[in-house]
C-alpha atoms as a PDB file:
ATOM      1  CA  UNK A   1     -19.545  -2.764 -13.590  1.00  0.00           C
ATOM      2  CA  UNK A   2     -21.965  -0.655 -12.163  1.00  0.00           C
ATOM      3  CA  UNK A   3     -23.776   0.758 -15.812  1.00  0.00           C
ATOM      4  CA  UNK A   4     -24.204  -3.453 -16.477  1.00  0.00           C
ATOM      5  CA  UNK A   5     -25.955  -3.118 -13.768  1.00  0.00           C
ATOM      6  CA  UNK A   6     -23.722  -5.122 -10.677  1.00  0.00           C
ATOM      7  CA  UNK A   7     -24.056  -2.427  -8.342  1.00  0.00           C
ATOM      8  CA  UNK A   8     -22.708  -4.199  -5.479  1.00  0.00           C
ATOM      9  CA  UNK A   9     -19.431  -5.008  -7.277  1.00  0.00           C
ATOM     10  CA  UNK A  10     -19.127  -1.397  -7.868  1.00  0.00           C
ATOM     11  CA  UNK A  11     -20.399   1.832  -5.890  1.00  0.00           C
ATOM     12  CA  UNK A  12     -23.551  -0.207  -4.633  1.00  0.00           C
ATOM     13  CA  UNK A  13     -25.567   2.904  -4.404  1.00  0.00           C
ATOM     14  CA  UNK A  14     -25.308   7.097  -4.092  1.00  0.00           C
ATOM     15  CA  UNK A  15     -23.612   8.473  -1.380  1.00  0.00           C
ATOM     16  CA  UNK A  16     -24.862  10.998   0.880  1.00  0.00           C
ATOM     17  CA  UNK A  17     -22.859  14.154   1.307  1.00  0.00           C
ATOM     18  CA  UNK A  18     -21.531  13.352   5.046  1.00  0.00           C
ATOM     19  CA  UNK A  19     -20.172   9.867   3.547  1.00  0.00           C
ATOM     20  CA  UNK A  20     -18.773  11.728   0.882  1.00  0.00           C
ATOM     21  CA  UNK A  21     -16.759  13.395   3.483  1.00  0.00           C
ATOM     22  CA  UNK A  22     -15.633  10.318   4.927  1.00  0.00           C
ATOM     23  CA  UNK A  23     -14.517   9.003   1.894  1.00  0.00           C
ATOM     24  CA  UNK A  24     -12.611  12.317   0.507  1.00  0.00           C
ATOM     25  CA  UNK A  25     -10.006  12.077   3.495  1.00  0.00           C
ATOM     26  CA  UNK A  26      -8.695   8.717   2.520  1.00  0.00           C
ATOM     27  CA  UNK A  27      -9.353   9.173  -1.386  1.00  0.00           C
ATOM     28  CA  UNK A  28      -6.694  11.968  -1.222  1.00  0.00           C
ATOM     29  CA  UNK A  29      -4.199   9.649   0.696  1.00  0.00           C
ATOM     30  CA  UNK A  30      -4.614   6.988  -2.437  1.00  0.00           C
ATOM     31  CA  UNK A  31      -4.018   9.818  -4.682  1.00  0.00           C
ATOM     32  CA  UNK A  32      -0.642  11.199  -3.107  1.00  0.00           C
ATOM     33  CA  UNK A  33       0.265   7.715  -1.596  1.00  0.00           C
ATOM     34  CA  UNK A  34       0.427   6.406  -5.054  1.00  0.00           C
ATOM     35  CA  UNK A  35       1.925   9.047  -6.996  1.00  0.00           C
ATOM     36  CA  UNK A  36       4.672   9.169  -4.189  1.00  0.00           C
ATOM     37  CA  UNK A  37       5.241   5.103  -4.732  1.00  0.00           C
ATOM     38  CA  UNK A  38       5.487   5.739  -8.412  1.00  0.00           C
ATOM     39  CA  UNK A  39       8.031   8.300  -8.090  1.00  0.00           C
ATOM     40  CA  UNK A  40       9.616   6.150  -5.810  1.00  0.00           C
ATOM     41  CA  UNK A  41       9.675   3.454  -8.053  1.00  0.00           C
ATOM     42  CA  UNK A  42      11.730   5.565 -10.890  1.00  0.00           C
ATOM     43  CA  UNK A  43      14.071   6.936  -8.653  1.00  0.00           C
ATOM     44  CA  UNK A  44      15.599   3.624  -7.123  1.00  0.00           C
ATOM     45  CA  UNK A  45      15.477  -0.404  -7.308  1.00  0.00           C
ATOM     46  CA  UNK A  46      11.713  -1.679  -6.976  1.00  0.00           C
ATOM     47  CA  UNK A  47      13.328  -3.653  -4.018  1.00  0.00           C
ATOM     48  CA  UNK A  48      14.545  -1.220  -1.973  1.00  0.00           C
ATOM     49  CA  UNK A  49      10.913   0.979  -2.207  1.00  0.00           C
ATOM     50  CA  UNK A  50       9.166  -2.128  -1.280  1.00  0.00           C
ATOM     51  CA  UNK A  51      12.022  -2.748   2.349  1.00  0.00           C
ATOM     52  CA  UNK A  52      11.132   0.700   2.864  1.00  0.00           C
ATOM     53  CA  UNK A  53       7.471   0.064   2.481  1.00  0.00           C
ATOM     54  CA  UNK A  54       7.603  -2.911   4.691  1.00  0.00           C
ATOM     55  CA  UNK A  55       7.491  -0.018   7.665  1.00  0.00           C
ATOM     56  CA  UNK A  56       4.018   0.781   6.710  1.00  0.00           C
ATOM     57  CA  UNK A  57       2.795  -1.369   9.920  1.00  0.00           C
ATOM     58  CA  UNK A  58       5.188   0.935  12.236  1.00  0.00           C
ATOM     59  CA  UNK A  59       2.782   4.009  10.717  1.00  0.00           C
ATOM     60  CA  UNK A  60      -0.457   2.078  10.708  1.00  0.00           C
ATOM     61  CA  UNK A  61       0.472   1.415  14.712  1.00  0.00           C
ATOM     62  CA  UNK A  62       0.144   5.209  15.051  1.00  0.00           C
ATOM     63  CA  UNK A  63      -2.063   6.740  13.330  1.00  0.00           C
ATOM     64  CA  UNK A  64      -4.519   3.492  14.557  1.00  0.00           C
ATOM     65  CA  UNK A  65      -4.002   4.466  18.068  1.00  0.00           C
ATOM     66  CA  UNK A  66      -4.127   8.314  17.422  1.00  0.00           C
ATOM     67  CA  UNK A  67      -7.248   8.193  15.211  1.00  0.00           C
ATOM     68  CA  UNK A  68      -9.074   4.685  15.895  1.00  0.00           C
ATOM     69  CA  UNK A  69      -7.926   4.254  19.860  1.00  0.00           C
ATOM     70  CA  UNK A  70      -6.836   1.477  18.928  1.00  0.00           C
ATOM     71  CA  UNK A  71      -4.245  -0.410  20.832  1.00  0.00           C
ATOM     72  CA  UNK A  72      -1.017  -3.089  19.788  1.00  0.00           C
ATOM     73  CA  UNK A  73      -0.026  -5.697  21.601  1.00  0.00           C
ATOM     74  CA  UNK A  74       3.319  -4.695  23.326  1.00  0.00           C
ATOM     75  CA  UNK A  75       5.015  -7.939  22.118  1.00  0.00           C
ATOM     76  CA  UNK A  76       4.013  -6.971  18.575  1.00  0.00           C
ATOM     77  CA  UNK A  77       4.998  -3.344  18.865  1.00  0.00           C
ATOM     78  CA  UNK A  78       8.275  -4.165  19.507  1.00  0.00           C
ATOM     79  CA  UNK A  79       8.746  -6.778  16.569  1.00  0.00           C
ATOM     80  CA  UNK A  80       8.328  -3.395  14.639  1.00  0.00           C
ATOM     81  CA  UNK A  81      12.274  -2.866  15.939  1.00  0.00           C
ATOM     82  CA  UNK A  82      13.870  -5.666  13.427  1.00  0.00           C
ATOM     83  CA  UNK A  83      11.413  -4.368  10.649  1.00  0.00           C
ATOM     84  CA  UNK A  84      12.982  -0.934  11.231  1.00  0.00           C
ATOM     85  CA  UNK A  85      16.455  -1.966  11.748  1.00  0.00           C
ATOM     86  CA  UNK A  86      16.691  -4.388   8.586  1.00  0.00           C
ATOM     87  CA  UNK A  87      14.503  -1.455   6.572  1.00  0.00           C
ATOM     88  CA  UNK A  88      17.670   1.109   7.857  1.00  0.00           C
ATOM     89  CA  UNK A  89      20.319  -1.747   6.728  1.00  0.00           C
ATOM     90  CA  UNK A  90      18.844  -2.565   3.038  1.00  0.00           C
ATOM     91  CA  UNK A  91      18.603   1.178   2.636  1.00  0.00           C
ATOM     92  CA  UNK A  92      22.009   2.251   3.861  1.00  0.00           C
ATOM     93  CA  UNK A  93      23.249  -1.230   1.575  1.00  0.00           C
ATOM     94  CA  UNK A  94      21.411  -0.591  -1.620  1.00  0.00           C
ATOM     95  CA  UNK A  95      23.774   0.248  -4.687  1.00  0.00           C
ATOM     96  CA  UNK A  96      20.598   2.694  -6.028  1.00  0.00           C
ATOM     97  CA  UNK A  97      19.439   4.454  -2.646  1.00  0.00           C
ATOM     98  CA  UNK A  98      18.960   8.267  -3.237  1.00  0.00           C
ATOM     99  CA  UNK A  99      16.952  10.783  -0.811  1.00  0.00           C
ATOM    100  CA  UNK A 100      14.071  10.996  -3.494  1.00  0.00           C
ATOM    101  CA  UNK A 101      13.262   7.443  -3.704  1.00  0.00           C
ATOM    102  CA  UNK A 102      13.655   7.032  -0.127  1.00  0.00           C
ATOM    103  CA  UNK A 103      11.393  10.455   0.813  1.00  0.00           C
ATOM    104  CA  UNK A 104       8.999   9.299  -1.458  1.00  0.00           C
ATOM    105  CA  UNK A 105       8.554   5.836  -0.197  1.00  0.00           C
ATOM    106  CA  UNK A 106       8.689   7.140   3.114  1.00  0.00           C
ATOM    107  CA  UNK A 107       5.572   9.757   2.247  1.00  0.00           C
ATOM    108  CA  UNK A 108       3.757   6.777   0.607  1.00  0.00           C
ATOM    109  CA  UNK A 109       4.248   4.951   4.081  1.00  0.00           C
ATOM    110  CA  UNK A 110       2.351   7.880   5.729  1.00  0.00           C
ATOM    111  CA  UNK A 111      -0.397   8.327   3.084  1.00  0.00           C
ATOM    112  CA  UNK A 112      -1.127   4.660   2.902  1.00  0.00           C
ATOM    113  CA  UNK A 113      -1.309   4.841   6.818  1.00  0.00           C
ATOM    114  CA  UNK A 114      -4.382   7.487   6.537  1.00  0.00           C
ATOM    115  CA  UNK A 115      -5.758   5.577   4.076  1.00  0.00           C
ATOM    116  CA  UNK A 116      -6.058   2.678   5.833  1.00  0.00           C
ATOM    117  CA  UNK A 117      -6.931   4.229   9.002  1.00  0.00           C
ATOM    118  CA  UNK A 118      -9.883   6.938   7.502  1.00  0.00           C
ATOM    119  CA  UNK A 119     -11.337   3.932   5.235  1.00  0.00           C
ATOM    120  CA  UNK A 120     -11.860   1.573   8.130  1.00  0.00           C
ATOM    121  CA  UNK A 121     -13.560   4.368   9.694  1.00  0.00           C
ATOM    122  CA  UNK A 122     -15.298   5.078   6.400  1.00  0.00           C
ATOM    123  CA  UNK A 123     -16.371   1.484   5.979  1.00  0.00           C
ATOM    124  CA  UNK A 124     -20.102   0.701   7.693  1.00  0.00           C
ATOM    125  CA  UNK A 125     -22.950  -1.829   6.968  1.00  0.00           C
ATOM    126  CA  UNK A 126     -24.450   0.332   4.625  1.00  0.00           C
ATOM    127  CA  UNK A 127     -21.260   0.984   2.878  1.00  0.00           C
ATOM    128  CA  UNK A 128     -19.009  -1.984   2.407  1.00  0.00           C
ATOM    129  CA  UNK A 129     -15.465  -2.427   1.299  1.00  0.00           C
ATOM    130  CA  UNK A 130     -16.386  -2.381  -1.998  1.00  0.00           C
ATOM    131  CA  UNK A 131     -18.283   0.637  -2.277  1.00  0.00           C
ATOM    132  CA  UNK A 132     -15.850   3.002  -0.200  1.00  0.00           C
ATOM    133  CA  UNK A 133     -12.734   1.459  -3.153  1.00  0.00           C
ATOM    134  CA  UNK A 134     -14.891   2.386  -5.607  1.00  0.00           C
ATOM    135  CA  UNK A 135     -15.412   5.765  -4.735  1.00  0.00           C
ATOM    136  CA  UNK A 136     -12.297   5.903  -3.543  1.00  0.00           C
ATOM    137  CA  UNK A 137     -10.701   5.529  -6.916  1.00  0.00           C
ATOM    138  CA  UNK A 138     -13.395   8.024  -8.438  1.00  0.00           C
ATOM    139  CA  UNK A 139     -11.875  10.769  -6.202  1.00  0.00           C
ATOM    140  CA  UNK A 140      -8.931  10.052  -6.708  1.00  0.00           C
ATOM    141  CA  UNK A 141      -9.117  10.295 -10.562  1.00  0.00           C
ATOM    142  CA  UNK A 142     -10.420  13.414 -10.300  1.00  0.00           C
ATOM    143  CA  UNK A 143      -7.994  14.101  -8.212  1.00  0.00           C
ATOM    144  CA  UNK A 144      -5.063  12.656 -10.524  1.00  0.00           C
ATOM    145  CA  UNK A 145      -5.522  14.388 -13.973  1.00  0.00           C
ATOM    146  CA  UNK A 146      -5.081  17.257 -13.638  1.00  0.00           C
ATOM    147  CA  UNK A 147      -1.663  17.539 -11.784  1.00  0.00           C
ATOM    148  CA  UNK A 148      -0.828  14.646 -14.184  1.00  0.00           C
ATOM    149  CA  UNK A 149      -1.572  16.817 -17.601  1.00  0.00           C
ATOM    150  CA  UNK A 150      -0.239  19.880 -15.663  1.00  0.00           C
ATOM    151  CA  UNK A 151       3.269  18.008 -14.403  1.00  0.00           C
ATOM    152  CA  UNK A 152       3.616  15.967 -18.221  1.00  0.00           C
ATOM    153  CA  UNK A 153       0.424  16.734 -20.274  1.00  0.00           C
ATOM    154  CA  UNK A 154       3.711  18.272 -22.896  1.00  0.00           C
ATOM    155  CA  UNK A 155       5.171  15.502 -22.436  1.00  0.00           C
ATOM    156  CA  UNK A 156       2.304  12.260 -22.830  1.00  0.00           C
ATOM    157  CA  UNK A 157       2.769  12.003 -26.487  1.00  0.00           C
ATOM    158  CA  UNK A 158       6.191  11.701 -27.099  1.00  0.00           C
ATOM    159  CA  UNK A 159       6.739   9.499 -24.337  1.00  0.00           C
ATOM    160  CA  UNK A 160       3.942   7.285 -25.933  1.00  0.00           C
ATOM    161  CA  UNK A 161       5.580   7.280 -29.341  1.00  0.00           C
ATOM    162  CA  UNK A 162       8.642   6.242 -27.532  1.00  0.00           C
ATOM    163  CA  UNK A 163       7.039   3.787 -25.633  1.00  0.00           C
ATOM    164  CA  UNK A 164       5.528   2.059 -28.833  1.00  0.00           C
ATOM    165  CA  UNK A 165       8.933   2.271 -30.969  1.00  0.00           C
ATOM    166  CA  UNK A 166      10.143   0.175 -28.246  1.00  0.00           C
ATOM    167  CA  UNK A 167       7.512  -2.445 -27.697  1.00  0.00           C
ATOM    168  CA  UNK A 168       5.273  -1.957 -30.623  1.00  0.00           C
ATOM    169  CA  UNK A 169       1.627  -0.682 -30.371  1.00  0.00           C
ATOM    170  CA  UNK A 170       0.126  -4.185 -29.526  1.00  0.00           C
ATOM    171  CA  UNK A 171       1.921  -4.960 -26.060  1.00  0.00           C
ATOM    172  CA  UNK A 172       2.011  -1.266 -25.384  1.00  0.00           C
ATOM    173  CA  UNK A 173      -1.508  -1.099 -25.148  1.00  0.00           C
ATOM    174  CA  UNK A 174      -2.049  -4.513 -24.138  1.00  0.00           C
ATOM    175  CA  UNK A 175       0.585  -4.103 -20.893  1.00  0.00           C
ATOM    176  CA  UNK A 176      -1.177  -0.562 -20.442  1.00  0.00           C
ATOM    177  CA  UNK A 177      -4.661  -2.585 -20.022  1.00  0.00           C
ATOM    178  CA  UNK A 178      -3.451  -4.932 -18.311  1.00  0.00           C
ATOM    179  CA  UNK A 179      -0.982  -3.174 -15.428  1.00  0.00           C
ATOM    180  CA  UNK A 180      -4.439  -0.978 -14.968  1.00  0.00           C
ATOM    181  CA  UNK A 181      -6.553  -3.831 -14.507  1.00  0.00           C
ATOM    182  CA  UNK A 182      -3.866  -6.121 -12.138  1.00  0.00           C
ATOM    183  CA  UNK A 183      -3.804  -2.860 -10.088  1.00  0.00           C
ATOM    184  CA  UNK A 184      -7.156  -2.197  -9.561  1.00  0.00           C
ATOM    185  CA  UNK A 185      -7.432  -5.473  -8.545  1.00  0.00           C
ATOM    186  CA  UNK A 186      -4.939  -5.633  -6.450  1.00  0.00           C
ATOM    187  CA  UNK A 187      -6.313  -2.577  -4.121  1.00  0.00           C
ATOM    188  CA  UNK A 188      -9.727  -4.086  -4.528  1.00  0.00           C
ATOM    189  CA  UNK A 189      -8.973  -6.754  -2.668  1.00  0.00           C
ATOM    190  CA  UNK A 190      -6.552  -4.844  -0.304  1.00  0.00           C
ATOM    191  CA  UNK A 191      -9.903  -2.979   0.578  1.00  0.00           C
ATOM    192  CA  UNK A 192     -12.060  -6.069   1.374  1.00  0.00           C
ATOM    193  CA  UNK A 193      -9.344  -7.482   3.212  1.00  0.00           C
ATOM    194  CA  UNK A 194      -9.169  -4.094   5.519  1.00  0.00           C
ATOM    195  CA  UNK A 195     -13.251  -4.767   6.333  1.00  0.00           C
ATOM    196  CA  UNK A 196     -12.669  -7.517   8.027  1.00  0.00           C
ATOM    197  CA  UNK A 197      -9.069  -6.823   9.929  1.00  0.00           C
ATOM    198  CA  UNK A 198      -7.196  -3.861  11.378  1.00  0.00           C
ATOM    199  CA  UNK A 199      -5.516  -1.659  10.335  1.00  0.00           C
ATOM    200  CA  UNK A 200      -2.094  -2.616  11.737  1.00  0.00           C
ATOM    201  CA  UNK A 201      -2.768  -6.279  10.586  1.00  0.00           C
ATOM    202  CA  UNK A 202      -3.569  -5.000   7.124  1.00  0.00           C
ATOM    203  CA  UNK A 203      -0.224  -3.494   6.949  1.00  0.00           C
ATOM    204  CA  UNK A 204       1.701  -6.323   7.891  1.00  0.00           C
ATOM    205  CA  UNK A 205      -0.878  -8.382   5.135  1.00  0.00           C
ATOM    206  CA  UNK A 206       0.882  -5.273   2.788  1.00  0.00           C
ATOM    207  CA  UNK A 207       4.702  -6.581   4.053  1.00  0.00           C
ATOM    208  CA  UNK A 208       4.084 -10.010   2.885  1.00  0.00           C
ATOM    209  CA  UNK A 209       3.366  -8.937  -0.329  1.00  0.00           C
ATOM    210  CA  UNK A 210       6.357  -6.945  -1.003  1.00  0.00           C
ATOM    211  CA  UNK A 211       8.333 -10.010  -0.218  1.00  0.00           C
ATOM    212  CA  UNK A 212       7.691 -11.754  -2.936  1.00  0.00           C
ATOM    213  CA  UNK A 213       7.801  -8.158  -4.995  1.00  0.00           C
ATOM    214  CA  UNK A 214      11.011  -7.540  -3.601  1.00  0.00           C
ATOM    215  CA  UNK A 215      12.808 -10.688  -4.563  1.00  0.00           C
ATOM    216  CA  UNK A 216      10.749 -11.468  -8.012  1.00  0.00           C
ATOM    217  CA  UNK A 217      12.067  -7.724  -9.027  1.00  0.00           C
ATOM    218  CA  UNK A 218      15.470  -8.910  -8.053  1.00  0.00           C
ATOM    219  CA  UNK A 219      15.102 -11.962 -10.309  1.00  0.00           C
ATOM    220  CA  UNK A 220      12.977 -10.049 -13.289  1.00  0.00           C
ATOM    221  CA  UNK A 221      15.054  -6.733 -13.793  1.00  0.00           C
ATOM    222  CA  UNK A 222      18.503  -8.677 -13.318  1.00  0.00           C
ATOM    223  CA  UNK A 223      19.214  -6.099 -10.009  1.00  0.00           C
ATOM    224  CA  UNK A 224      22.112  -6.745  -8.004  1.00  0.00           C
ATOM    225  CA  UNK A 225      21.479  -6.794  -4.141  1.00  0.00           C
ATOM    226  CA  UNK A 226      24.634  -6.088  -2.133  1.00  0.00           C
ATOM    227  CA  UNK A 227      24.959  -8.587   1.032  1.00  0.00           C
ATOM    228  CA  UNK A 228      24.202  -5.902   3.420  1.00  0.00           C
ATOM    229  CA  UNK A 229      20.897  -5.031   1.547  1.00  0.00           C
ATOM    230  CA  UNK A 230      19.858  -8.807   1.450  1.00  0.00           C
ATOM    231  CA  UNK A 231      20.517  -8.878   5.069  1.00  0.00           C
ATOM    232  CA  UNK A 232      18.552  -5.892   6.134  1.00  0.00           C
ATOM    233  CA  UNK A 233      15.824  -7.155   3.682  1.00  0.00           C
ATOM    234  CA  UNK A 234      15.983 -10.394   5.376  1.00  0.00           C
ATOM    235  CA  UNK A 235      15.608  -8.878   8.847  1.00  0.00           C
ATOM    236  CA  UNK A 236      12.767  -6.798   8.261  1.00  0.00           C
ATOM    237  CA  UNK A 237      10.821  -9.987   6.308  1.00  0.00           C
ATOM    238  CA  UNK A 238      11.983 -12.085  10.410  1.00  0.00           C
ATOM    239  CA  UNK A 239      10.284  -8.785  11.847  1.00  0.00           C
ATOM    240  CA  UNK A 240       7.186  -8.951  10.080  1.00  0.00           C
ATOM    241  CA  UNK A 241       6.805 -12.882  11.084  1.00  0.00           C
ATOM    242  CA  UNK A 242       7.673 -12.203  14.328  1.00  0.00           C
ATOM    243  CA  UNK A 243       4.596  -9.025  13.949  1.00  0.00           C
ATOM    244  CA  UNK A 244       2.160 -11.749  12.892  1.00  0.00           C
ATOM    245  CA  UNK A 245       3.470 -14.198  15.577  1.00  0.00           C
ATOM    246  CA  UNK A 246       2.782 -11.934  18.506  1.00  0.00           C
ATOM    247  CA  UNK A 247      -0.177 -10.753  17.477  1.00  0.00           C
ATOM    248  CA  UNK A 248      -1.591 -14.327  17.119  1.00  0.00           C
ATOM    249  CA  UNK A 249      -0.594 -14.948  20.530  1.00  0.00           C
ATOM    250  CA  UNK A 250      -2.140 -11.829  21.602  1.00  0.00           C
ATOM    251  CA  UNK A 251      -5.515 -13.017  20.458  1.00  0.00           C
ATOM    252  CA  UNK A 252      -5.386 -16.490  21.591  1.00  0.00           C
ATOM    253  CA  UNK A 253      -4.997 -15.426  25.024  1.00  0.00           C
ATOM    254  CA  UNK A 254      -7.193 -12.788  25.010  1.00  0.00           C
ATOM    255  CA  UNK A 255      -9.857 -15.365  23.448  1.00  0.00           C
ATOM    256  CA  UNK A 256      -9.115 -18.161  26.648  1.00  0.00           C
ATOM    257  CA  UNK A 257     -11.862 -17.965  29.633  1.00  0.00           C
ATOM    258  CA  UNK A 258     -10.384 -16.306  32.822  1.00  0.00           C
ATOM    259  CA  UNK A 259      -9.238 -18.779  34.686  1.00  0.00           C
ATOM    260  CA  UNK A 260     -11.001 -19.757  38.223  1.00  0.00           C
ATOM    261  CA  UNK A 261      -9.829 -18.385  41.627  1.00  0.00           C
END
C-alpha cells in the first residue's frame, strides 16, 4: 500500500525514534499475544480459547486503570463476575480443556491487554490508528521469524508438502493468502476501532466477536459442546451484554445537565 503510494492507508509517514518507542511496547504484545492464541488454538476446541478470551475486558479493566488512570463504571465492573463465572464453567465443562490451551489463552488475554492499553497511548493526531497497526505489524514480523524458523524452520517443508497432499497446491496457497489477508484485516480494523473508544470497551467489542467464532466453530468443525460448557459459554456472552448495558447507562447519565437546586 504504501510503495503505490497510499501512505495514509499504510505507515502515513517515518517515525521518529521516541514514537518508535511507543510503538515497540505494544508491537511485542501482538507478537507474543498471537503466537500464544495460536498455540492455544492447537491445543484445545477453537470455542473454548475464544470463552476464555471473552475475559480480555476483566484485563483491559486493569491494566487501563494501572497505566491510562482510567476508571470503570462500578455497575460495569461487576458484570465482569458472570463473564468470569461462565468463562470458569465452559472451561471446567469442555471435553478438550488442557492447562496449555488454557495458559496460553490466558497469556494472550494479558498481552492483548498491553496492547490495547500501550497503542491507545501510542495513538496521537499525528499518528493515527492506521499508522501505529502498520508499524505495529512491521515489529512484530521482525519480531516473529526468527523464533518461528528457530522453533520449526526443520520442520516448514515437510509440513508444507503435507499440507498440499492434503488440499492440493491451489487451495493451499489460496487459503494461505487468504487467512493472511482476512487477518490483517481483521486487526486493522480492531485498531481504528480502539482510536475512537477505550480500551475496556474495545475488549468487550473483542467478546462479541468470539460469539459468533465460538458457535460458527461449533457448527464448522462438527465439535461437541457438553451442556455445562454451553451454559458457562452462555453466561459469559449475558455478562458481556450486561458490560455494554452498564456502561451505556454510565454515559447517559454522566452526559445529563446537573440538575437545579
Amino acid at each position: 500500500m504504501y510503495a503505490i503510494g497510499l501512505k495514509g492507508a499504510s505507515f502515513g509517514r517515518v517515525i521518529t525514534k521516541e514514537e518508535f518507542g511507543k510503538i515497540f511496547g505494544p508491537a511485542s504484545m501482538h507478537a507474543i499475544g498471537h503466537v500464544a492464541a495460536n498455540i492455544s488454538f492447537a491445543a484445545v476446541a477453537i470455542s473454548l480459547t475464544h470463552t476464555v478470551k471473552t475475559l480480555e475486558p476483566a484485563f483491559n479493566v486493569v491494566l487501563s486503570k494501572l497505566i491510562l488512570g482510567e476508571g470503570t463504571p462500578t455497575g460495569a465492573v461487576l458484570s465482569l463476575v458472570p463473564i468470569i463465572m461462565g468463562v470458569a464453567m465452559a472451561s471446567a465443562g469442555e471435553l478438550s480443556f488442557n492447562w496449555t490451551g488454557f495458559l496460553t489463552a490466558m497469556a494472550s488475554n494479558l498481552t492483548f491487554g498491553f496492547r490495547a492499553v500501550w497503542s491507545k497511548m501510542a495513538m496521537t493526531k499525528a499518528l493515527n490508528s492506521t499508522s501505529v497497526y502498520a508499524y505495529t505489524t512491521l515489529v512484530s514480523v521482525i519480531i516473529c521469524v526468527p523464533l518461528a524458523l528457530l522453533a520449526e524452520g526443520s520442520q516448514l517443508a515437510e509440513g508444507v508438502r503435507v499440507a498440499i497432499a492434503k488440499v492440493g497446491a491451489q487451495r493451499f496457497y489460496t487459503d494461505l493468502v487468504a487467512v493472511g489477508m482476512l487477518y490483517h484485516l481483521y486487526n486493522q480494523f480492531a485498531f481504528n476501532t480502539l482510536q475512537r473508544v477505550s480500551p475496556v470497551s474495545h475488549g468487550v467489542c473483542n467478546v462479541v466477536k468470539r460469539i459468533a467464532i465460538i458457535f460458527s466453530s461449533v457448527l464448522f468443525f462438527n465439535q461437541a459442546m457438553t451442556q455445562q460448557a454451553l451454559i458457562g459459554t452462555c453466561i459469559a456472552i449475558f455478562g458481556t451484554w450486561l458490560y455494554t448495558d452498564q456502561t451505556s447507562r454510565a454515559k447517559h447519565a454522566k452526559a445529563l445537565p446537573p440538575k437545579a437546586a
